[in-house]
C-alpha atoms as a PDB file:
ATOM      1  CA  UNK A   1     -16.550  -3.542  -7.625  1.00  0.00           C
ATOM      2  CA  UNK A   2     -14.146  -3.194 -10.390  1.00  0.00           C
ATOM      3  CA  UNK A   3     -17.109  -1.697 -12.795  1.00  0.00           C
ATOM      4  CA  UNK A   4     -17.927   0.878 -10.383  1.00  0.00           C
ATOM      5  CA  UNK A   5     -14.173   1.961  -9.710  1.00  0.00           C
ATOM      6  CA  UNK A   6     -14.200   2.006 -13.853  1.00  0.00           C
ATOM      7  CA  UNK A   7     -16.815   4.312 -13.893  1.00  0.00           C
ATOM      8  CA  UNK A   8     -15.951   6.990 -11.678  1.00  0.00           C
ATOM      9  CA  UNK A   9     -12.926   7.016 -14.169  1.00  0.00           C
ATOM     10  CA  UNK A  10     -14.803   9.483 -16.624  1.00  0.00           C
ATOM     11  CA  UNK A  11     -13.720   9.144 -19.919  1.00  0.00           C
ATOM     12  CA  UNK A  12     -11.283   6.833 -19.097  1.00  0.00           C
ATOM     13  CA  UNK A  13     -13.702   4.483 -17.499  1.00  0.00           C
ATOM     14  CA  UNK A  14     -15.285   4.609 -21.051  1.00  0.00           C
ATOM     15  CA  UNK A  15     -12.431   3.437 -22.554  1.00  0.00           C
ATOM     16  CA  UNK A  16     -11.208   0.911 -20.026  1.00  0.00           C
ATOM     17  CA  UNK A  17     -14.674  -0.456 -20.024  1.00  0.00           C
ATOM     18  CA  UNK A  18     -14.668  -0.630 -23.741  1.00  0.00           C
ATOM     19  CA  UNK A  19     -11.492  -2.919 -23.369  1.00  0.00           C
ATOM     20  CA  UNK A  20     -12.990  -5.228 -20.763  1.00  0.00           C
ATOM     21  CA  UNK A  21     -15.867  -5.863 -23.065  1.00  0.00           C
ATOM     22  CA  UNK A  22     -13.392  -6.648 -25.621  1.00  0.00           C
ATOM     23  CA  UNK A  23     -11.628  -9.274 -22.915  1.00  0.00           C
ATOM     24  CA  UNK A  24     -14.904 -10.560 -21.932  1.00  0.00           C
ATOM     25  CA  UNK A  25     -16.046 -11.327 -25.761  1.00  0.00           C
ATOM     26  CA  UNK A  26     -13.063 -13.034 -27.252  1.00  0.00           C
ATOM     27  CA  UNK A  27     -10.749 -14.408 -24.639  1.00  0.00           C
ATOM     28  CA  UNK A  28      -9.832 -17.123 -27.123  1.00  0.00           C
ATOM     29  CA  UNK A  29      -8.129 -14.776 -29.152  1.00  0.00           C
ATOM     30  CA  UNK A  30      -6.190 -12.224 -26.220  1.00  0.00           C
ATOM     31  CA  UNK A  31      -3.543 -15.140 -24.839  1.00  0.00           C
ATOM     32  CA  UNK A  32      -1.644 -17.279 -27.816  1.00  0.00           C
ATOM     33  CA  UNK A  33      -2.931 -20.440 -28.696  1.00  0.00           C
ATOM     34  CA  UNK A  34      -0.669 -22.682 -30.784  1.00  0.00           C
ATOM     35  CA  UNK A  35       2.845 -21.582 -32.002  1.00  0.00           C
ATOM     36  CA  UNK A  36       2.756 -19.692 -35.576  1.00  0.00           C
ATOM     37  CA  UNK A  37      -0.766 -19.492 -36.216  1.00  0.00           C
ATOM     38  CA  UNK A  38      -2.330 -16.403 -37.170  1.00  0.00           C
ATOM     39  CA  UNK A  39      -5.315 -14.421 -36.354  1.00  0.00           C
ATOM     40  CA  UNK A  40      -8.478 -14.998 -39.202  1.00  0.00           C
ATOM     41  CA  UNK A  41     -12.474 -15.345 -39.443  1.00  0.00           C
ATOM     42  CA  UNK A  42     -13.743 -19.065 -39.623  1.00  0.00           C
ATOM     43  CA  UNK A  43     -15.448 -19.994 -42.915  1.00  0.00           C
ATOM     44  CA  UNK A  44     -18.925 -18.827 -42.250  1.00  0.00           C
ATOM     45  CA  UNK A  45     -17.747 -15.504 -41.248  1.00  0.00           C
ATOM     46  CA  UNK A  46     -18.931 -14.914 -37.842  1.00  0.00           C
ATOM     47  CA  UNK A  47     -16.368 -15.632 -35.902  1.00  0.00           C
ATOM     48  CA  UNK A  48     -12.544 -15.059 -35.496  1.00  0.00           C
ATOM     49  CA  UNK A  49     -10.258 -18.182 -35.328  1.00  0.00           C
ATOM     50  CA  UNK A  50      -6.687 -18.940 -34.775  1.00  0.00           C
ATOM     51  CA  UNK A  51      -5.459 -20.364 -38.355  1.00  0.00           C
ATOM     52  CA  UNK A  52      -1.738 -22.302 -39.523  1.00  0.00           C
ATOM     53  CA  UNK A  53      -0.477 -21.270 -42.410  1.00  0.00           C
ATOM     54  CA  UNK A  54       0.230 -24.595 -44.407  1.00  0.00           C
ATOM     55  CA  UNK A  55       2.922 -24.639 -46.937  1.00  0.00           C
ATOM     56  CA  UNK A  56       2.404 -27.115 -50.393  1.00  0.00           C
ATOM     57  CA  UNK A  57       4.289 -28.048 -53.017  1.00  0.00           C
ATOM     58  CA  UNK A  58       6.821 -25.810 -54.210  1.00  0.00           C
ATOM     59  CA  UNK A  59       6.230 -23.201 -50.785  1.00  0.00           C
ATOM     60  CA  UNK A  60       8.106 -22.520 -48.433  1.00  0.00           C
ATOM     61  CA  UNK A  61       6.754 -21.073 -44.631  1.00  0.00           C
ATOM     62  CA  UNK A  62       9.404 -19.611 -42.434  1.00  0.00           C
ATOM     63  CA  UNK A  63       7.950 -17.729 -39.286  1.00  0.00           C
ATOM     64  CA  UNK A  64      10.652 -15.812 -37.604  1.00  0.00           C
ATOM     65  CA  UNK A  65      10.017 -12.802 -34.889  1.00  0.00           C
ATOM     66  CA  UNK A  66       7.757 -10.170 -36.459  1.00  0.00           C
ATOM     67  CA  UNK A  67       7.755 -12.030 -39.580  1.00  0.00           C
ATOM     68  CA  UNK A  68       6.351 -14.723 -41.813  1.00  0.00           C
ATOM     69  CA  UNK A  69       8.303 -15.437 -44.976  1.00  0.00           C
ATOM     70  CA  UNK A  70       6.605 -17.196 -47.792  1.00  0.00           C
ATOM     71  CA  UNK A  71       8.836 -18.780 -50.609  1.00  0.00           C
ATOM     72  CA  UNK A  72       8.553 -20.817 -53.942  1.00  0.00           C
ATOM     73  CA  UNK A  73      10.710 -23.861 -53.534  1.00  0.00           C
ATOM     74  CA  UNK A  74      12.219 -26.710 -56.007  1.00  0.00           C
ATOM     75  CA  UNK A  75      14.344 -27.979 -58.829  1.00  0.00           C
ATOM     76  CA  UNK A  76      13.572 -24.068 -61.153  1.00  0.00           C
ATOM     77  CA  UNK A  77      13.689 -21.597 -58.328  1.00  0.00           C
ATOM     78  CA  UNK A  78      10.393 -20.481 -58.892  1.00  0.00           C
ATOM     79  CA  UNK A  79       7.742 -20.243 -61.342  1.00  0.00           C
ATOM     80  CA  UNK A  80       8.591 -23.007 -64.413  1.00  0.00           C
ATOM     81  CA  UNK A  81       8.688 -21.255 -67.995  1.00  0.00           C
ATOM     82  CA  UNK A  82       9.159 -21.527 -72.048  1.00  0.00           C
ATOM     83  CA  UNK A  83      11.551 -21.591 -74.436  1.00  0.00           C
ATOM     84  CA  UNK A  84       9.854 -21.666 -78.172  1.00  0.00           C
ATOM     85  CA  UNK A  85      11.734 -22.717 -81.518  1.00  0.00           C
ATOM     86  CA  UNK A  86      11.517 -23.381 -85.201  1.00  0.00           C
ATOM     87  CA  UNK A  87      13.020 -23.925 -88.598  1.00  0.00           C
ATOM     88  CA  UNK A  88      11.973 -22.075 -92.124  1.00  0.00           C
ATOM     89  CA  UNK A  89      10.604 -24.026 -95.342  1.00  0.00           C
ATOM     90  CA  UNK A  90      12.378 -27.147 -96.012  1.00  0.00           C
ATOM     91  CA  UNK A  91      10.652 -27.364 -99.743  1.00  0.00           C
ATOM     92  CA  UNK A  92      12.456 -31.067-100.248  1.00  0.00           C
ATOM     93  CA  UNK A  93      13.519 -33.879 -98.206  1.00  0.00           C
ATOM     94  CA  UNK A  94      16.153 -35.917 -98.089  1.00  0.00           C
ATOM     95  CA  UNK A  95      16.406 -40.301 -96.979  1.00  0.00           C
ATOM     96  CA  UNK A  96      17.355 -40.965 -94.219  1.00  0.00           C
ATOM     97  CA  UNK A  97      19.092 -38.057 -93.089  1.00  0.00           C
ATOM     98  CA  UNK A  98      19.962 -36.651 -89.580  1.00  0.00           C
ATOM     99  CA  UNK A  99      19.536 -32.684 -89.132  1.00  0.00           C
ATOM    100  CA  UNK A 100      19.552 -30.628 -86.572  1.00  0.00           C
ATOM    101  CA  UNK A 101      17.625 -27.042 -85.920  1.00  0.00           C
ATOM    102  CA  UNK A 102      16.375 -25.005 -83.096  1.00  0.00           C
ATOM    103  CA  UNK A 103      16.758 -21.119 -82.137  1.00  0.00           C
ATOM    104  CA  UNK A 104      17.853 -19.650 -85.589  1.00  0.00           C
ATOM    105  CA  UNK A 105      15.864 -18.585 -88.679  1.00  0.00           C
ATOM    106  CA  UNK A 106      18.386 -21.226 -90.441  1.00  0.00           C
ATOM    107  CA  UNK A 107      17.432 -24.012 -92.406  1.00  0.00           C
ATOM    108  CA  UNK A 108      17.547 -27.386 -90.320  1.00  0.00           C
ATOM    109  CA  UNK A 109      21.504 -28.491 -91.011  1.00  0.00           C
ATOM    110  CA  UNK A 110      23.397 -31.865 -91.078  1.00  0.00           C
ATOM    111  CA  UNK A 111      26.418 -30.987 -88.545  1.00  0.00           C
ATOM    112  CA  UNK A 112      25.353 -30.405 -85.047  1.00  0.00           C
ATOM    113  CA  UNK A 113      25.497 -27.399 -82.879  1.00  0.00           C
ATOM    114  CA  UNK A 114      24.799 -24.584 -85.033  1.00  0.00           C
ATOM    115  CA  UNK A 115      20.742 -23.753 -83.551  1.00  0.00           C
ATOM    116  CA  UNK A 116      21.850 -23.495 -79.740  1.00  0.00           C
ATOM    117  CA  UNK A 117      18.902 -22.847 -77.104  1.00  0.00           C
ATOM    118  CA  UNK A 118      20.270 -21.148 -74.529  1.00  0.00           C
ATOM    119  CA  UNK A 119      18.862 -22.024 -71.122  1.00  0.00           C
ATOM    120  CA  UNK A 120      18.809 -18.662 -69.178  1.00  0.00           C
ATOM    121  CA  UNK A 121      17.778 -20.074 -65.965  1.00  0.00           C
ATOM    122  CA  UNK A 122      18.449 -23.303 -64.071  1.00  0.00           C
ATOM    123  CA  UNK A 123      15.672 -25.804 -63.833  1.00  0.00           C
ATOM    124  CA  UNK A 124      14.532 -29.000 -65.158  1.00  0.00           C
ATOM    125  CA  UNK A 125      12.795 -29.443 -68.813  1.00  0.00           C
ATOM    126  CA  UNK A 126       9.780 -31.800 -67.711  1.00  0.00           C
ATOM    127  CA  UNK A 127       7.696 -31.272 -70.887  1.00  0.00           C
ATOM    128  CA  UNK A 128       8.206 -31.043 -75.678  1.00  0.00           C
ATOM    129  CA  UNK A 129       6.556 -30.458 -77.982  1.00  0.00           C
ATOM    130  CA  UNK A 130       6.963 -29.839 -82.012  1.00  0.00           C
ATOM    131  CA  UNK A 131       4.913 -29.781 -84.706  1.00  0.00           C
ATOM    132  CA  UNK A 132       5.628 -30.360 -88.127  1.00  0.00           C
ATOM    133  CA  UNK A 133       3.506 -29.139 -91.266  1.00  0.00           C
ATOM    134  CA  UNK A 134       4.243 -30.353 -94.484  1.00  0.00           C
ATOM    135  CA  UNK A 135       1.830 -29.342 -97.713  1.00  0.00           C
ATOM    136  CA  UNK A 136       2.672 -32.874 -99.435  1.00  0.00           C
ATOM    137  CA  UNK A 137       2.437 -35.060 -96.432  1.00  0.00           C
ATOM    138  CA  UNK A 138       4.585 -37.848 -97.645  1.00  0.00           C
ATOM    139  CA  UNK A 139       4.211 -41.819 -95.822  1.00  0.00           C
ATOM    140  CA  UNK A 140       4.251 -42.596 -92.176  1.00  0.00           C
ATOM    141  CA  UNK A 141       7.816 -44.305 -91.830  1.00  0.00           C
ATOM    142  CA  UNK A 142       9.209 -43.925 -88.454  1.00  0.00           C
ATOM    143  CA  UNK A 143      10.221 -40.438 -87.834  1.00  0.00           C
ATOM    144  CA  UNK A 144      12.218 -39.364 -84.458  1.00  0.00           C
ATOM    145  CA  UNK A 145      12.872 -36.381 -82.814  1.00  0.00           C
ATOM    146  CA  UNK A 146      15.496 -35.906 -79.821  1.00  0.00           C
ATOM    147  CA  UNK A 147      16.659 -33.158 -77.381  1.00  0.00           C
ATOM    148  CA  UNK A 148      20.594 -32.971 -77.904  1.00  0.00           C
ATOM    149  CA  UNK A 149      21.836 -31.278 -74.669  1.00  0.00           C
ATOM    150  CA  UNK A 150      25.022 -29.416 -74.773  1.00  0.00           C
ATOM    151  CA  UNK A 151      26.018 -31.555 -78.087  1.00  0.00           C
ATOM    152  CA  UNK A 152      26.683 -34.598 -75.915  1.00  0.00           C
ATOM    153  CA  UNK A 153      23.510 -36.253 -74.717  1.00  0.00           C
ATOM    154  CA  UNK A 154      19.960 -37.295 -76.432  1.00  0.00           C
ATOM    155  CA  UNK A 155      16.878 -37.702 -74.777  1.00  0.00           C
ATOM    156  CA  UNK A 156      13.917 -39.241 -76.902  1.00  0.00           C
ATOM    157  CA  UNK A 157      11.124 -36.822 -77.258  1.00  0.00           C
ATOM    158  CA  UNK A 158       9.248 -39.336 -79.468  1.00  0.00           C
ATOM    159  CA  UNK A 159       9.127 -41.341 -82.588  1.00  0.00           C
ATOM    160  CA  UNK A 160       6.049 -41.358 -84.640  1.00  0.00           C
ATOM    161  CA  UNK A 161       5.055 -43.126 -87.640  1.00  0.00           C
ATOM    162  CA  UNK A 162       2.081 -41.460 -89.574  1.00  0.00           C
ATOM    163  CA  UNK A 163       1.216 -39.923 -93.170  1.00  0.00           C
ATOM    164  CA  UNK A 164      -0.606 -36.868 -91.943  1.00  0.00           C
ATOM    165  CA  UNK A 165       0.355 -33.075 -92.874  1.00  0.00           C
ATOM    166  CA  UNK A 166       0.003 -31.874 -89.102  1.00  0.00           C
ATOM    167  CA  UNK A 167       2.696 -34.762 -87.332  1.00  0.00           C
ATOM    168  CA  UNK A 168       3.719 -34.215 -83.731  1.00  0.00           C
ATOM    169  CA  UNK A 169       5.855 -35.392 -81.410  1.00  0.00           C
ATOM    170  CA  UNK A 170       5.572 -34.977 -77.246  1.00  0.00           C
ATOM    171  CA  UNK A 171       6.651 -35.986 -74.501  1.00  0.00           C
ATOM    172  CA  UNK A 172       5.479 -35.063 -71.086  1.00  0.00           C
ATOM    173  CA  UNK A 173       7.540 -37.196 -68.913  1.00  0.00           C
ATOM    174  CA  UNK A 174      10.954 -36.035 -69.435  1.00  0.00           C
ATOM    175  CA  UNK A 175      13.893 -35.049 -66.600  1.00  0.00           C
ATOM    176  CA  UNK A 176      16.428 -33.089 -68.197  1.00  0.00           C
ATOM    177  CA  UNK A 177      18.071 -31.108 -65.673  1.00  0.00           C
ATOM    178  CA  UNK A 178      19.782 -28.090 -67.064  1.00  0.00           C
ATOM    179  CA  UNK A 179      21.394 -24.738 -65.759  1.00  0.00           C
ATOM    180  CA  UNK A 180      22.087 -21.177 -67.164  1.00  0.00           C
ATOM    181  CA  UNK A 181      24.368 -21.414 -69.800  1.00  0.00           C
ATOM    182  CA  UNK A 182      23.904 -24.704 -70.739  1.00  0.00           C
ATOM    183  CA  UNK A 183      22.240 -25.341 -74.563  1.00  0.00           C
ATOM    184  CA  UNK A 184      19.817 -27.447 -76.531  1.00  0.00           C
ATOM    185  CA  UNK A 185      18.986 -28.522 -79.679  1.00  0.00           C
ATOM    186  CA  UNK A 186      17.147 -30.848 -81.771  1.00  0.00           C
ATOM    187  CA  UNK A 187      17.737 -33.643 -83.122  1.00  0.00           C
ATOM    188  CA  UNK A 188      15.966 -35.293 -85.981  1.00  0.00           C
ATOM    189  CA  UNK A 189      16.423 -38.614 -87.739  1.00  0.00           C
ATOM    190  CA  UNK A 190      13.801 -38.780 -90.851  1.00  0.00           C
ATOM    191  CA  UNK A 191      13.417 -42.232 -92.697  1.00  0.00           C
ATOM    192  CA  UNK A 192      13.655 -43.068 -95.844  1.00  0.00           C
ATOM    193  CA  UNK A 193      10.066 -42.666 -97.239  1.00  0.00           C
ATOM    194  CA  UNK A 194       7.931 -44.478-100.018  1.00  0.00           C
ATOM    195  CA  UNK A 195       6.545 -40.726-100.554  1.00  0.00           C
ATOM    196  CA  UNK A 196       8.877 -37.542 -99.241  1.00  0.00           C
ATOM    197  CA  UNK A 197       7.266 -34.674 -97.159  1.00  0.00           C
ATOM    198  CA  UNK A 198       7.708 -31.410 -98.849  1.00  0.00           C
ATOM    199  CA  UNK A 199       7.357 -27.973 -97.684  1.00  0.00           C
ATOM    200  CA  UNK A 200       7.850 -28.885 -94.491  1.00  0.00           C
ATOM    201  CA  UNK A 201       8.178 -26.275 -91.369  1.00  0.00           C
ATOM    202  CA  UNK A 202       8.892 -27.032 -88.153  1.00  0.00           C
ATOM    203  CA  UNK A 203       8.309 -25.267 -85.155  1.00  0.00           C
ATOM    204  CA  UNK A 204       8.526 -26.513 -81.385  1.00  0.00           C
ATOM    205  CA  UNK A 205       8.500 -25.567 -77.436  1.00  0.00           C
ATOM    206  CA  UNK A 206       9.751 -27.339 -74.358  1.00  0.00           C
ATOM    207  CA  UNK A 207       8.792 -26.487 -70.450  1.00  0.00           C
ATOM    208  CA  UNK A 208      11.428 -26.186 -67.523  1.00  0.00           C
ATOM    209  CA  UNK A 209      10.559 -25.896 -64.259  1.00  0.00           C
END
């Protein structure tokens, strides 16, 4: 009964049939199913499915009327990033001193605080690493490097003790937590060697996120 009253609808029987077809297909998909899913095609293709939209680490889901927002999350804000550093040609060393160096093209320096790394975005550095070449390699005494954080705190990037002209020192495990404005810079304590290093440059990067 309701097919023929469609048809003697003329054009807009067409239509109206059109739509009860549609109905008649896919009634899964005309009522909602669960709250905040969303309308897709299954993994083979040939069919459309109700899908959740499932948020992982560092995402954020937020359904709201008429919209779905989708965030990044944790400690950085965002996306992590990289801050890169190094020192010129140290041609001599010297026993067991303590320098520092970091973000200028300055030799590495004896008093603290003069190669600041500015952080430029708040976030935690998780991951350092710096590499040392020296063309006269020197002995593998116990050499450390730090991360001096504002010119207060150290954190241990690693201590290494080997007689190679490529040395370096990492550390993927670290939790410095750091915001904009605050500064790094490194720390070094060198050993007092059997043979020196010489020509030594330095050059280094750490990860925040």
């Amino acid at each position: 009964m309701v097919q023929r009253r469609i048809s003697q609808l003329g054009n807009e029987g067409v239509i109206m049939r059109l739509l009860l077809t549609v109905l008649l297909l896919v009634p899964s998909l005309v009522l909602p199913q669960s709250a905040n899913q969303v309308v897709g095609v299954n993994a083979g293709g040939t069919a459309d499915e109700y899908k959740t939209l499932v948020q992982g680490a560092n995402v954020t889901i937020t359904h709201a009327a008429g919209t779905i927002t989708i965030a990044a999350s944790g400690s950085g804000g965002g996306l992590g990033y990289a801050i890169q550093f190094e020192c010129p040609n140290q041609a001599t060393t010297t026993d067991a001193q303590t320098v520092y160096w970091g973000s200028k093209n300055l030799a590495q320096q004896t008093t603290a605080d003069m190669h600041r790394i500015y952080i430029p975005k708040a976030g935690t550095v998780t991951v350092c690493y710096i590499h040392l070449h020296s063309a006269t390699a020197g002995t593998g005494e116990n050499w450390t490097m730090n991360i001096r954080k504002n010119n207060t705190t150290d954190y241990l990037v690693q201590t290494i003790a080997v007689a190679n002209a490529h040395r370096v020192w990492s550390n993927g495990g670290l939790s410095i937590s750091v915001v904009a404005g605050d500064y790094l810079e490194i720390k070094e304590v060198e050993p007092t060697w059997a043979t020196n290093p010489a020509n030594v440059r330095r050059s280094g990067i750490i990860y925040i996120e």
